[in-house]
Protein backbone atom coordinates (compact mmCIF):
# COMPACT_ATOMS: atom_id res chain seq x y z
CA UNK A 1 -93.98 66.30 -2.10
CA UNK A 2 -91.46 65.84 -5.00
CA UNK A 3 -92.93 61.78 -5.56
CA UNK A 4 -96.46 63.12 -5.27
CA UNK A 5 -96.00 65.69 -7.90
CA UNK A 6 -93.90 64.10 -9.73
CA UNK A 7 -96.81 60.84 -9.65
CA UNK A 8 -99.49 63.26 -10.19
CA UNK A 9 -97.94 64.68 -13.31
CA UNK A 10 -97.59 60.75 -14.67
CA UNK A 11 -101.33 60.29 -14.25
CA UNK A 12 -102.18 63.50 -15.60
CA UNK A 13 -100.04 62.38 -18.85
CA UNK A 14 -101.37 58.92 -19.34
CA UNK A 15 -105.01 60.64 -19.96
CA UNK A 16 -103.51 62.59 -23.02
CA UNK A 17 -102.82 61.31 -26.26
CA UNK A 18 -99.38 60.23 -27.14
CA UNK A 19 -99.12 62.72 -29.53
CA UNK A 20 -100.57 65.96 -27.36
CA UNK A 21 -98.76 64.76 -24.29
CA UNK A 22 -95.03 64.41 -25.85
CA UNK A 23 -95.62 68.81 -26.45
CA UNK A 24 -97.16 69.24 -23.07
CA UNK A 25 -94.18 67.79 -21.71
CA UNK A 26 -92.21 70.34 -24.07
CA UNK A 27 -93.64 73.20 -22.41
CA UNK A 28 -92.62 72.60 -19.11
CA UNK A 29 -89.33 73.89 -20.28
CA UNK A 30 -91.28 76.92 -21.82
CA UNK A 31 -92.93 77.59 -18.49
CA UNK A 32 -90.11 77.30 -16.41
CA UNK A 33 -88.30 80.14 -18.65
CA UNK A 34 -91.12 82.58 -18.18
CA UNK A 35 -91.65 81.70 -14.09
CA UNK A 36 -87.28 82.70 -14.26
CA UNK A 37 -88.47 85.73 -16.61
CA UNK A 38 -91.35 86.48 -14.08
CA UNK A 39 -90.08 85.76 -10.66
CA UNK A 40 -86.21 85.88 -11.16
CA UNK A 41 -86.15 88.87 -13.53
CA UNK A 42 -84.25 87.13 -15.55
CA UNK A 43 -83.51 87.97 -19.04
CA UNK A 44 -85.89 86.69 -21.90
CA UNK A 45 -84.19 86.03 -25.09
CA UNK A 46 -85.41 86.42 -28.87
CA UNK A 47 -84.20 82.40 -29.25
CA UNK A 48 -86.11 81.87 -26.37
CA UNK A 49 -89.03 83.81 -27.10
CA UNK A 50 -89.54 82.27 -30.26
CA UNK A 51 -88.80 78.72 -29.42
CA UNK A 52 -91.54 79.47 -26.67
CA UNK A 53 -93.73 80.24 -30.15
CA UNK A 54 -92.85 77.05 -32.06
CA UNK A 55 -93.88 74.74 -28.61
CA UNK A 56 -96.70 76.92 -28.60
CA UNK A 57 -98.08 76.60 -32.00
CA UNK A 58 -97.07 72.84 -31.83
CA UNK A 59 -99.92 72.36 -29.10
CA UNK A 60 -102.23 74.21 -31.13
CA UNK A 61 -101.96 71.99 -34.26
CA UNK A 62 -101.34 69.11 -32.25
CA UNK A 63 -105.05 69.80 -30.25
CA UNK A 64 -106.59 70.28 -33.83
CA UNK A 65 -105.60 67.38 -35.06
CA UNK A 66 -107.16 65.53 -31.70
CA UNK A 67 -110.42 66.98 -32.89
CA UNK A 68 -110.53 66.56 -36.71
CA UNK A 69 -109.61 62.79 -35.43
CA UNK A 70 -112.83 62.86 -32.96
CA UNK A 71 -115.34 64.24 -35.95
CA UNK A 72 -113.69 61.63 -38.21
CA UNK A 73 -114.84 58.65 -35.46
CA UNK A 74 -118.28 60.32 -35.05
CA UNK A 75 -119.34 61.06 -38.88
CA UNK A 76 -117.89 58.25 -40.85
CA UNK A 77 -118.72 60.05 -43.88
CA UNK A 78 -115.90 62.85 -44.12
C-alpha cells in the first residue's frame, strides 16, 4: 500500500507545474498538522497556524500565476 501511494502521489505530481507542485508538496506538512490537531487533539500553535497561512496563500498566488500564464498563451495581445 505504502509503494502504491507513494507511486500514485508521483504521478499525480508530474501533471502539475513545477512551480504549483513544489507548494503542494509543502502542504502535506500543513495537512498532517491539522489531521494531529483533528484526530490526535493535539495542540495547534500560533507558528503553526500561521505558517499553515503562508503555504496557503503561496498556492493561491502560485495557481494565479498558472492562469495569467494560460490567458497570456491564448491572447497574444496582453
Amino acid at each position: 500500500p505504502t509503494a502504491i501511494a507513494y507511486t500514485l502521489g508521483i504521478m499525480g505530481i508530474s501533471r502539475l507545474r513545477p512551480r504549483f507542485a513544489s507548494l503542494v508538496g509543502l502542504s502535506e506538512v500543513m495537512f498532517a498538522v491539522l489531521a494531529a490537531w483533528a484526530l490526535l487533539g493535539e495542540s495547534l500553535t500560533v507558528v503553526q497556524a500561521v505558517g499553515g497561512a503562508v503555504v496557503l496563500g503561496g498556492l493561491v498566488l502560485a495557481r494565479q500565476g498558472d492562469r495569467t500564464e494560460r490567458l497570456a498563451a491564448a491572447n497574444p495581445d496582453m
